[in-house]
C-alpha atoms as a PDB file:
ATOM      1  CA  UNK A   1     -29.558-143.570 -50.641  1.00  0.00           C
ATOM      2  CA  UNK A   2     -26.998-144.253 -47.709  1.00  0.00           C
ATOM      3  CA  UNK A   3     -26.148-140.707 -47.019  1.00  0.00           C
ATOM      4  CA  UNK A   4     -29.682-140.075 -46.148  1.00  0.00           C
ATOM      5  CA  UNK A   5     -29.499-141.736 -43.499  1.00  0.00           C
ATOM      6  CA  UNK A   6     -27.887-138.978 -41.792  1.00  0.00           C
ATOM      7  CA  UNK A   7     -30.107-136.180 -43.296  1.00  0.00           C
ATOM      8  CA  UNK A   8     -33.671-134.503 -42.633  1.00  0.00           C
ATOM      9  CA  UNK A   9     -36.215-135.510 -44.720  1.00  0.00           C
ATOM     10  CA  UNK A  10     -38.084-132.972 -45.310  1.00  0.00           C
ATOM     11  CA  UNK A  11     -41.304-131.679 -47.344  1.00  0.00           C
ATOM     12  CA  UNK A  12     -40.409-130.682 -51.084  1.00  0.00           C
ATOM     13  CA  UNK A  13     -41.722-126.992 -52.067  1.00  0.00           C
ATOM     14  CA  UNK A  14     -42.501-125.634 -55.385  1.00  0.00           C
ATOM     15  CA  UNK A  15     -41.021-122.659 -56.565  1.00  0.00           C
ATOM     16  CA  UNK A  16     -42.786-119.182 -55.907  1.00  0.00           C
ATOM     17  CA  UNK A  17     -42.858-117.790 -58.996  1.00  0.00           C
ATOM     18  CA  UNK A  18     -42.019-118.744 -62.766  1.00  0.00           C
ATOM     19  CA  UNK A  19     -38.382-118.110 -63.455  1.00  0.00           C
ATOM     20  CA  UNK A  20     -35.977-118.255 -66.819  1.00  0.00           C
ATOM     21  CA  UNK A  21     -34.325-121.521 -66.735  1.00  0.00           C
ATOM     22  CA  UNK A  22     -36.346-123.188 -64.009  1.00  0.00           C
ATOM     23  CA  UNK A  23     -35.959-126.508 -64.349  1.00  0.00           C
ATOM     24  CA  UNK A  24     -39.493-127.270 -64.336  1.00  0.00           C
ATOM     25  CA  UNK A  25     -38.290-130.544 -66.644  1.00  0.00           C
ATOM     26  CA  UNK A  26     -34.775-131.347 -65.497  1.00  0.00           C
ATOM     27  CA  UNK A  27     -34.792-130.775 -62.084  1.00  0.00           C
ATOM     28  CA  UNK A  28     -35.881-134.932 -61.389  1.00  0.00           C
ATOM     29  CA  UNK A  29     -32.696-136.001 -62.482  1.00  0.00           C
ATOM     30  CA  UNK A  30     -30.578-132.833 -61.208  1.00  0.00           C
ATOM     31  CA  UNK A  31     -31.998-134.277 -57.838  1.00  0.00           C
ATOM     32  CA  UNK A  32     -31.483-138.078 -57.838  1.00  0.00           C
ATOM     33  CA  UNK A  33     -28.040-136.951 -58.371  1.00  0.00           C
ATOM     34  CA  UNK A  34     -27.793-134.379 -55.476  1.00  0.00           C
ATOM     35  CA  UNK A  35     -29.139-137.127 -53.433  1.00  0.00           C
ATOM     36  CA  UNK A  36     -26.826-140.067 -54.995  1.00  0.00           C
ATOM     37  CA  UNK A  37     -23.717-137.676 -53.638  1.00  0.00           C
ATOM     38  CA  UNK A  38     -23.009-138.060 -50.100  1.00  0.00           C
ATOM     39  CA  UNK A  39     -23.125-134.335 -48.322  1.00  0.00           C
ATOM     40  CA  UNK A  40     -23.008-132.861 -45.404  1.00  0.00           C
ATOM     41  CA  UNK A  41     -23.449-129.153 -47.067  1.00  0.00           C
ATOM     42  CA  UNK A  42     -25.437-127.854 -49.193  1.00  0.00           C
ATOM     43  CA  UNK A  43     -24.594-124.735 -51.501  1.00  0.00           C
ATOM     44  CA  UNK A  44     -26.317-123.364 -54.569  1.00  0.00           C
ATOM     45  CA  UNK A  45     -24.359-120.393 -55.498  1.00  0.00           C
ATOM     46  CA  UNK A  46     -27.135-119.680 -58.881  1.00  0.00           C
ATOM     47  CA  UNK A  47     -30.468-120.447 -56.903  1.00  0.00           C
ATOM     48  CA  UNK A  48     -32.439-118.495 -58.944  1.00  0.00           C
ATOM     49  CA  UNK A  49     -36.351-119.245 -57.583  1.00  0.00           C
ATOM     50  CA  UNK A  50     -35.443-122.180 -56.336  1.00  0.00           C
ATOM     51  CA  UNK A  51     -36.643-124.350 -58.940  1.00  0.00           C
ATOM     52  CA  UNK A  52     -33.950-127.354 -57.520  1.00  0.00           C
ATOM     53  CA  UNK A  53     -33.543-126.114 -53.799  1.00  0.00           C
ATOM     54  CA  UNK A  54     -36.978-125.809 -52.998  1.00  0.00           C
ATOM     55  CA  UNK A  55     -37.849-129.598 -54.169  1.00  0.00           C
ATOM     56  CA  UNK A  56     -35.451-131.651 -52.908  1.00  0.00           C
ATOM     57  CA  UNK A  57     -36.871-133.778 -49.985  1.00  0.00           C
ATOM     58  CA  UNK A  58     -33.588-134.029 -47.887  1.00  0.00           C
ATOM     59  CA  UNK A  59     -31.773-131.297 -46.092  1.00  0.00           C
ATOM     60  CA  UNK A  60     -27.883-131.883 -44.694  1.00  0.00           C
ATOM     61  CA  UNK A  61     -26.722-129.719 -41.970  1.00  0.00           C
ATOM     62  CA  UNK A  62     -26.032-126.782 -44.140  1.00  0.00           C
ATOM     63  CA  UNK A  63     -28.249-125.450 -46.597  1.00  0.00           C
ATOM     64  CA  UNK A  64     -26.843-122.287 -48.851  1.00  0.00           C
ATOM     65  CA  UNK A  65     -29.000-120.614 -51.099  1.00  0.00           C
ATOM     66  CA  UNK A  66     -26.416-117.696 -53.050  1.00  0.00           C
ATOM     67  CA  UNK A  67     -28.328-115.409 -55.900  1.00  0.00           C
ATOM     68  CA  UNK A  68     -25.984-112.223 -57.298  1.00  0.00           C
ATOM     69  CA  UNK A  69     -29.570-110.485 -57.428  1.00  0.00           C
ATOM     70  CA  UNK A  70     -30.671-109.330 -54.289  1.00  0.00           C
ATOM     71  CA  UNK A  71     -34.074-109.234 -55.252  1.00  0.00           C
ATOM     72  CA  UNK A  72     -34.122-112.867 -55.168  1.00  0.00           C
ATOM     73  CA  UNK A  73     -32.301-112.946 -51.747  1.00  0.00           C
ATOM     74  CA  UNK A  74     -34.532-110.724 -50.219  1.00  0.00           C
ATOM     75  CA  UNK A  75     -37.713-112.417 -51.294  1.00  0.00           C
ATOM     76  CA  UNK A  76     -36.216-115.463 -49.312  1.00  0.00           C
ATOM     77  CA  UNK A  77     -35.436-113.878 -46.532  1.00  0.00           C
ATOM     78  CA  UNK A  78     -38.847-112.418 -46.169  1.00  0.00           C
ATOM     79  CA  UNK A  79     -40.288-115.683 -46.725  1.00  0.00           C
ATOM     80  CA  UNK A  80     -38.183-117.331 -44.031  1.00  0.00           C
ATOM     81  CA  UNK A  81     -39.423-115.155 -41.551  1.00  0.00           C
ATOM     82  CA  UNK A  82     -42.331-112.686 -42.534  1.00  0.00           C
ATOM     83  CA  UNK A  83     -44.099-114.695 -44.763  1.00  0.00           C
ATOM     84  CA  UNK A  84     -47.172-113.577 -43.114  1.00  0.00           C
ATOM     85  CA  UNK A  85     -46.437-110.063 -43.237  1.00  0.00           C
ATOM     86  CA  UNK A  86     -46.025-110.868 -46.947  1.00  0.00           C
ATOM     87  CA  UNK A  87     -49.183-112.481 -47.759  1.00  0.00           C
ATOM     88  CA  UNK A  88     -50.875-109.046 -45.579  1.00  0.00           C
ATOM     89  CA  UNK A  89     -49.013-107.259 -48.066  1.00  0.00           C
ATOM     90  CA  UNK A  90     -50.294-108.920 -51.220  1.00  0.00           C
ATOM     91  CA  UNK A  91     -53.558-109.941 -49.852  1.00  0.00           C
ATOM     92  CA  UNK A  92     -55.565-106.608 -51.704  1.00  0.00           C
ATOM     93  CA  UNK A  93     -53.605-107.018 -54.654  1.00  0.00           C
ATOM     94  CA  UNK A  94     -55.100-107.479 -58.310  1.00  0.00           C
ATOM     95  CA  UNK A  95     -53.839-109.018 -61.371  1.00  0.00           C
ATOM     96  CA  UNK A  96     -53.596-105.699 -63.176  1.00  0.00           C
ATOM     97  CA  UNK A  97     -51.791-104.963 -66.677  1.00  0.00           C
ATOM     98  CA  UNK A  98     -51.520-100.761 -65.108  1.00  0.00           C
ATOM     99  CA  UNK A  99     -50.529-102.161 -61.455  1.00  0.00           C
ATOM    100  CA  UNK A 100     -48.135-104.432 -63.376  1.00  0.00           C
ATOM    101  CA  UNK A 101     -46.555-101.293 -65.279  1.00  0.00           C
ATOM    102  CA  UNK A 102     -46.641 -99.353 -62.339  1.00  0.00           C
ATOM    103  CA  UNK A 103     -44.426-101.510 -59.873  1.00  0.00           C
ATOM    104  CA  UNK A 104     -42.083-102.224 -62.738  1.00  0.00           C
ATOM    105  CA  UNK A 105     -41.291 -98.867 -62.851  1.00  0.00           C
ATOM    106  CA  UNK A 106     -40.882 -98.648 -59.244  1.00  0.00           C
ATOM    107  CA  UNK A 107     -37.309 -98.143 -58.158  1.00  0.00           C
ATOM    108  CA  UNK A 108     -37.036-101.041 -55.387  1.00  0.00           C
ATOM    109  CA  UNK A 109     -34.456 -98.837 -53.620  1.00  0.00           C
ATOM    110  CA  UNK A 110     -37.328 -96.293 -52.510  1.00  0.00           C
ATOM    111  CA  UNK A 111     -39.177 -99.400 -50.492  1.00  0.00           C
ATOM    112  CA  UNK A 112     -38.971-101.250 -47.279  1.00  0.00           C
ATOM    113  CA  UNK A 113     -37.788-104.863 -47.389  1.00  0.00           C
ATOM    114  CA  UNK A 114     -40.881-105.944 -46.979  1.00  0.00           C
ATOM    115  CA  UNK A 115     -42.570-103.843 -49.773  1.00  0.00           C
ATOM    116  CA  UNK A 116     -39.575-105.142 -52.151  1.00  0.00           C
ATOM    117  CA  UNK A 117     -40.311-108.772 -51.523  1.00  0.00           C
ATOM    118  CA  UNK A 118     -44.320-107.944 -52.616  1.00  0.00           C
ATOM    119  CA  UNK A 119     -43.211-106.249 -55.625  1.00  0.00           C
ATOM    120  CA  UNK A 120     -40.742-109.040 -56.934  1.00  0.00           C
ATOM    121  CA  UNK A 121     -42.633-111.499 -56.109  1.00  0.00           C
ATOM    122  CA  UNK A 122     -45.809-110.049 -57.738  1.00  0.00           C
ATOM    123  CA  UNK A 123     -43.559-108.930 -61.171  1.00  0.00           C
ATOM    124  CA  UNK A 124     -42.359-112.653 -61.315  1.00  0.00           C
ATOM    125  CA  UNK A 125     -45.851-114.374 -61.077  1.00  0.00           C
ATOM    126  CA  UNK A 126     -47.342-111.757 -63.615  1.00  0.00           C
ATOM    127  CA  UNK A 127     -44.336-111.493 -66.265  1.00  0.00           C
ATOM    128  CA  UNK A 128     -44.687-114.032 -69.482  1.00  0.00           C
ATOM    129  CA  UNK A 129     -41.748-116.337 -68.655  1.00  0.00           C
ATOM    130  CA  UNK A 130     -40.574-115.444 -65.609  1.00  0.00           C
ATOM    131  CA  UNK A 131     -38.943-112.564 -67.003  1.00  0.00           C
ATOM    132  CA  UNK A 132     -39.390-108.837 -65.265  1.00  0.00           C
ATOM    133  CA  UNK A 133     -38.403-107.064 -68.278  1.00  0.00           C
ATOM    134  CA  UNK A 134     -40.730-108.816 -70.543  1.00  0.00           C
ATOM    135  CA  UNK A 135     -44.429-107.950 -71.249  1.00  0.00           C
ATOM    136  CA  UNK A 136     -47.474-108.693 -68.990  1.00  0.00           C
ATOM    137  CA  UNK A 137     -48.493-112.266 -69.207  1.00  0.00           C
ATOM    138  CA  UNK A 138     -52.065-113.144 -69.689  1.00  0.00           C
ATOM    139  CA  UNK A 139     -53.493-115.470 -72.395  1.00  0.00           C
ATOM    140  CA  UNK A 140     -57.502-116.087 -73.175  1.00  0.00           C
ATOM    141  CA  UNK A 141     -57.031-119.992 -72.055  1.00  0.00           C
ATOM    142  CA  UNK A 142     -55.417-119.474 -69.214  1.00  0.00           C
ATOM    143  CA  UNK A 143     -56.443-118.384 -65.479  1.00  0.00           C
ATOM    144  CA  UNK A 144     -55.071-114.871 -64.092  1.00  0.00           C
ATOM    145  CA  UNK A 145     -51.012-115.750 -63.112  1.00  0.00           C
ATOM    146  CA  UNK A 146     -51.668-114.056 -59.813  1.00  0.00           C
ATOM    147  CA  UNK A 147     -53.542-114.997 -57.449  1.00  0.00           C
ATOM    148  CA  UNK A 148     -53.783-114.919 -53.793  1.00  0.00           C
ATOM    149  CA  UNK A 149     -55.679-117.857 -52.827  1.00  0.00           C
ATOM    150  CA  UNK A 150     -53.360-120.246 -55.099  1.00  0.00           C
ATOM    151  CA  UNK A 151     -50.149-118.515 -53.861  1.00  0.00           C
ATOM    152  CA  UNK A 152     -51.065-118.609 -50.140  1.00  0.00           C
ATOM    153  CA  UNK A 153     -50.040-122.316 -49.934  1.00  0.00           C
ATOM    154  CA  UNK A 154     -47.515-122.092 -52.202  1.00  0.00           C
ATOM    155  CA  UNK A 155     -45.696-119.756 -50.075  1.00  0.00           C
ATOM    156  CA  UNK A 156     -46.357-121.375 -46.731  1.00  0.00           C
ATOM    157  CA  UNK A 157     -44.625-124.521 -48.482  1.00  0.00           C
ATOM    158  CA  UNK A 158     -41.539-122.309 -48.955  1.00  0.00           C
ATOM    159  CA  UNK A 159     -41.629-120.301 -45.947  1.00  0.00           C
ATOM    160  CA  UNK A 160     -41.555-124.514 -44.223  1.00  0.00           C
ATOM    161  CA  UNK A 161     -38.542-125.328 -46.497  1.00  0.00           C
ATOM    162  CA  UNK A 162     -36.578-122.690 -46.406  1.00  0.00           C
ATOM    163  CA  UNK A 163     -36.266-122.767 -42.351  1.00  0.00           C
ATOM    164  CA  UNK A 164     -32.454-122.584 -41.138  1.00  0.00           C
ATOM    165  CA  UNK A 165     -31.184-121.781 -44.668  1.00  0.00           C
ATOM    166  CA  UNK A 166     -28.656-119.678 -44.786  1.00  0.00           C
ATOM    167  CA  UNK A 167     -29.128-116.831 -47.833  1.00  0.00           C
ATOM    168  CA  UNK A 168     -25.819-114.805 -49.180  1.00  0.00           C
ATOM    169  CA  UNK A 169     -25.577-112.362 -52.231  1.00  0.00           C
ATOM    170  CA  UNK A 170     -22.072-113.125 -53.551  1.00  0.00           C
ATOM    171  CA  UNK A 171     -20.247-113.048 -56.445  1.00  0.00           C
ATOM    172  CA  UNK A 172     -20.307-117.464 -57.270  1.00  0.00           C
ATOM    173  CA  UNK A 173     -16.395-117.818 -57.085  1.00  0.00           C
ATOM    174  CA  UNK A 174     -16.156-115.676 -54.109  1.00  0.00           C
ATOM    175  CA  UNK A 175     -19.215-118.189 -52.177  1.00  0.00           C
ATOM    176  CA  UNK A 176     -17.739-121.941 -53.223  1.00  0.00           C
ATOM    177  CA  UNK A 177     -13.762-120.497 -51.965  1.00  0.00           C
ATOM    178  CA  UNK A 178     -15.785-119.712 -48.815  1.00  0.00           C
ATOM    179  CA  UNK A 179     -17.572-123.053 -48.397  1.00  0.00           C
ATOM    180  CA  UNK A 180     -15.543-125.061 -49.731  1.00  0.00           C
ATOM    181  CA  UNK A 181     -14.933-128.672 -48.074  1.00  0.00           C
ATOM    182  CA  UNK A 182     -14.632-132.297 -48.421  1.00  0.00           C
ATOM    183  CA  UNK A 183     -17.867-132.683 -46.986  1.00  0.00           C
ATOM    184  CA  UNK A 184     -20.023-129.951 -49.458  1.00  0.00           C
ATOM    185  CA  UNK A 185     -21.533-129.950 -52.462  1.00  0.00           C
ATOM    186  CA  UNK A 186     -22.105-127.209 -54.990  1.00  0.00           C
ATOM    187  CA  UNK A 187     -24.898-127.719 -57.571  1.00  0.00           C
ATOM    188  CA  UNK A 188     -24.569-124.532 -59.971  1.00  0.00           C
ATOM    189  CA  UNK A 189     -27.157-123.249 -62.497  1.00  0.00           C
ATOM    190  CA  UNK A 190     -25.591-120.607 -64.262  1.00  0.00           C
ATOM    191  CA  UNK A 191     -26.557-118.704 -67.439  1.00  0.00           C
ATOM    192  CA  UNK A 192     -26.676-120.870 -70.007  1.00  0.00           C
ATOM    193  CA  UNK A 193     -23.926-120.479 -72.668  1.00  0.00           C
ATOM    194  CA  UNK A 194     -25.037-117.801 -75.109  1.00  0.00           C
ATOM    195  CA  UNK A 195     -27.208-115.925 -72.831  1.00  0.00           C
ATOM    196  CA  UNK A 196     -24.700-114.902 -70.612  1.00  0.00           C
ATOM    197  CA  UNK A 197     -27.115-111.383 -70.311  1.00  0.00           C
ATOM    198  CA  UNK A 198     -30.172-112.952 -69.882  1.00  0.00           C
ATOM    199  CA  UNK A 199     -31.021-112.225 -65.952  1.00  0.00           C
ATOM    200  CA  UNK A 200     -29.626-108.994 -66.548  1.00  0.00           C
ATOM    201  CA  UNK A 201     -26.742-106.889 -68.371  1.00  0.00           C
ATOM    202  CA  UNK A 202     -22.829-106.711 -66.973  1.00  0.00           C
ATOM    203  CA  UNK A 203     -23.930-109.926 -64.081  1.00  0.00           C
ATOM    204  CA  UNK A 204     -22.432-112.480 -65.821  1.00  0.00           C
ATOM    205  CA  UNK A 205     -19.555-112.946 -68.889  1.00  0.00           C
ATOM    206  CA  UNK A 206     -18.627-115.433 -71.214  1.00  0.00           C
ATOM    207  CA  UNK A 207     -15.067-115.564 -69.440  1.00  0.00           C
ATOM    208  CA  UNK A 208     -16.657-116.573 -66.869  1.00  0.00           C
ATOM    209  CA  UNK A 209     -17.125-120.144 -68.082  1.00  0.00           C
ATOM    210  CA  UNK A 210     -13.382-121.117 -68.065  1.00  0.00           C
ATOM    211  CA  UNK A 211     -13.031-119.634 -65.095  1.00  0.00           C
ATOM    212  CA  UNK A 212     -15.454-121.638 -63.054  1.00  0.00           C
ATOM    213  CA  UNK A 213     -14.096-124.938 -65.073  1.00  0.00           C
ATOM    214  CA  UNK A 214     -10.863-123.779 -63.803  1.00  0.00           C
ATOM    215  CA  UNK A 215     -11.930-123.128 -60.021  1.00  0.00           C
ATOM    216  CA  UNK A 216     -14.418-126.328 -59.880  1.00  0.00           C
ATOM    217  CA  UNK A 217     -11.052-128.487 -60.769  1.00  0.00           C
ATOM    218  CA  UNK A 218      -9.589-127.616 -57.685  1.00  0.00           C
ATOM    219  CA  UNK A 219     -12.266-127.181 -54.949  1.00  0.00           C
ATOM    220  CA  UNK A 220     -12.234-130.043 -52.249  1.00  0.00           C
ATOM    221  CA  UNK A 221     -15.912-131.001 -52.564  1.00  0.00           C
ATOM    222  CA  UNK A 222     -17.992-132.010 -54.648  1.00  0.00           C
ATOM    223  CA  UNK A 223     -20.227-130.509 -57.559  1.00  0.00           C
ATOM    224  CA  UNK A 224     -22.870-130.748 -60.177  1.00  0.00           C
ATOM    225  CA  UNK A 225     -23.557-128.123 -62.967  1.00  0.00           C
ATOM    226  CA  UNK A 226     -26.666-128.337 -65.499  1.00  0.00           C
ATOM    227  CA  UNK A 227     -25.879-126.029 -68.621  1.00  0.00           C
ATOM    228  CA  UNK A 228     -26.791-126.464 -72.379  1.00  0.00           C
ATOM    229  CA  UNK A 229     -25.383-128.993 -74.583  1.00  0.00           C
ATOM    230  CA  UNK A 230     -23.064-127.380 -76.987  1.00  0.00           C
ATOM    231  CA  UNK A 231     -19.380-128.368 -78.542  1.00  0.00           C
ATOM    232  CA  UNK A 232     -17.579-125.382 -76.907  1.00  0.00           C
ATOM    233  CA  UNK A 233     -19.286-126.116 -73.330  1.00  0.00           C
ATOM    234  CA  UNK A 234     -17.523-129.780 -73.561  1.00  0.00           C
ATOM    235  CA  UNK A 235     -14.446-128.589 -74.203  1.00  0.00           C
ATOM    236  CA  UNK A 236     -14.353-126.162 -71.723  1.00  0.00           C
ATOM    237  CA  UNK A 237     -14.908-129.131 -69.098  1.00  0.00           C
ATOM    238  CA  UNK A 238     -13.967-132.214 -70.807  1.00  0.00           C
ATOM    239  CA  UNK A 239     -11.830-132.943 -67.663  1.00  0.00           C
ATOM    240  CA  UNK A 240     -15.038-133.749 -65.852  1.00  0.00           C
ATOM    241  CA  UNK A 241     -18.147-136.317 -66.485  1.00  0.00           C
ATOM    242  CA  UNK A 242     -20.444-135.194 -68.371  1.00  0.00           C
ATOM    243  CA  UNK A 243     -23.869-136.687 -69.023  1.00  0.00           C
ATOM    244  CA  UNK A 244     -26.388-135.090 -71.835  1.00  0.00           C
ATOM    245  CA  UNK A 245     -29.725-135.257 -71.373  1.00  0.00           C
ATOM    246  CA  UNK A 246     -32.196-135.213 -73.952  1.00  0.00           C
ATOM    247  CA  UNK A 247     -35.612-133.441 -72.762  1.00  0.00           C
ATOM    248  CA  UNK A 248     -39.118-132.174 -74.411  1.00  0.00           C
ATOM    249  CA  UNK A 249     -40.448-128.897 -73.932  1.00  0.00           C
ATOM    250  CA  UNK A 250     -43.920-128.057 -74.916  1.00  0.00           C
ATOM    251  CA  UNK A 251     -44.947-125.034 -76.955  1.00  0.00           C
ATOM    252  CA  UNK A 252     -48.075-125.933 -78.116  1.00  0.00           C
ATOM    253  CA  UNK A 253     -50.719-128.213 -77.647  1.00  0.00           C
ATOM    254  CA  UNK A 254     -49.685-129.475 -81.085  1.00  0.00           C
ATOM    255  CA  UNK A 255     -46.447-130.649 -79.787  1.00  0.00           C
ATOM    256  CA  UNK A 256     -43.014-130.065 -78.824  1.00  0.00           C
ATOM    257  CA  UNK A 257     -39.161-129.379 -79.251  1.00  0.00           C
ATOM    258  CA  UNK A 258     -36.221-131.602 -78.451  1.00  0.00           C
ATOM    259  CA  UNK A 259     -33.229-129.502 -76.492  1.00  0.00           C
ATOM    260  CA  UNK A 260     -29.840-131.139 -75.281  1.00  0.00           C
ATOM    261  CA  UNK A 261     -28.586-130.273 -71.286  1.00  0.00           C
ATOM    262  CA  UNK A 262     -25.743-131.377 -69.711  1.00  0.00           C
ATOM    263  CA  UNK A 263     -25.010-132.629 -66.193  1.00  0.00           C
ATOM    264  CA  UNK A 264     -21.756-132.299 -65.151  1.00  0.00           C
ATOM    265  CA  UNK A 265     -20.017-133.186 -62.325  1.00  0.00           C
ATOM    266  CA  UNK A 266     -16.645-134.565 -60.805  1.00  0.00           C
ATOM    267  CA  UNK A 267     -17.703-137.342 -58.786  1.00  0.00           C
ATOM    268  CA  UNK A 268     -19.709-140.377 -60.071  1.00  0.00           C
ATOM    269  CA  UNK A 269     -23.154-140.895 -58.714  1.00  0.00           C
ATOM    270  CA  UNK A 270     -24.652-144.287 -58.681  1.00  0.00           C
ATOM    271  CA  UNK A 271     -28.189-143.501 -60.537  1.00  0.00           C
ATOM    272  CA  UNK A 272     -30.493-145.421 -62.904  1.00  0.00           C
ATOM    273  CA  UNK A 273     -29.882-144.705 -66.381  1.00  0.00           C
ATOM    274  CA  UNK A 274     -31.841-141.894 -68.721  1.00  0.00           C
END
């Protein structure tokens, strides 16, 4: 692509630990768009675990990485610069259903930075999907989810990527006014419509839909936004393009179900079709 010819190219990560609405399928095409969009910033305002930041393989001059949960922004910032610290942290730790219990009782405001980090990170990889406030997740065909020798590359890969990236903890409308410019682009992941409560109670609201519609029609940049496919989702931004995409997702070894995504975004990337 001609813009990155001006960019790093850099080696693609994989996310840390599972997380609800990772993109483990979409995330190819999210990215030939990011990098079919000429950019000179970079700003996710919903990073989540980085399941689209962490793999793309070019970096422009600005990378943002914005999460509402400081959890997740702390677990980056550890991983930028005490990853090893991290890893001595973790390195005696089991894959435990009472150690599991245990830290998710743990009030994170009682620990050190560095002792938050461990605990997130070690919820995440341990939860059944990604989710903290779900159940312990082990299955009898499938290795332990945590494990040090596995993760230790995993997060070196990360700690690599994530160098110079700049990490904020803002409310989403409050980070794209801030970096706005002709020269960024935003790609936002936000709760998909329906489960507006779904990375926690009171963070995000169905209002909050129209309202980014309304702010993404007036920023100066550029954006994309991946969301589920569903009537009152087009309507809300009809005034941009949007492109469904039809994906698989596996349940079973028996087979799998169809879902609907969109892509949406207000400039037109030159891409091979779907």
């Amino acid at each position: 692509m001609r813009q990155n010819q001006f960019m790093k190219q850099v080696r693609p990560a994989a996310p840390v630990a599972p997380w609800l609405g990772g993109k483990k399928r979409l995330h190819p095409a999210i990215i030939e768009r990011i990098d079919a969009t000429p950019h000179k910033a970079y700003v996710e305002p919903f990073v989540g675990m980085g399941g689209v930041f962490l793999r793309r393989r070019f970096k422009p001059r600005l990378e943002v990485a914005n999460d509402f949960n400081g959890e997740i922004v702390n677990l980056f910032r550890i991983l930028q610069r005490h990853h090893q610290q991290l890893l001595d942290v973790m390195r005696f730790q089991v894959a435990s259903r009472r150690d599991f219990e245990r830290l998710r009782e743990t009030d994170p405001k009682t620990l050190t930075e560095l002792e938050r980090a461990a605990r997130f990170l070690y919820l995440q990889r341990l939860a059944f999907g990604g989710q903290v406030r779900g159940v312990f997740g082990v299955a009898p065909e499938t290795a332990a989810r945590f494990s040090l020798s596995r993760l230790e590359p995993i997060l070196e890969a990360a700690h690599e990527r994530l160098e110079a990236v700049v990490f904020e903890c803002l409310d989403w409308s409050e980070l794209i006014q801030r970096y706005d410019g002709p020269e960024t682009l935003f790609y936002l992941d936000p709760p998909y419509f329906g489960g507006e409560n779904d990375y926690g109670k009171g963070m995000f609201d169905r209002l909050h839909y129209a309202r980014m519609a309304e702010c993404l029609g007036q920023i100066k940049g550029a954006f994309i936004l991946s969301i589920n496919d569903l009537p009152e989702v087009r309507e809300l931004f009809t005034r941009f393009i949007i492109e469904p995409v039809k994906l698989t997702y596996s349940i079973s070894s028996a087979g799998g179900t169809e879902a609907s995504e969109l892509i949406i975004s207000n400039r037109e990337a030159r891409i091979r079709l779907l």
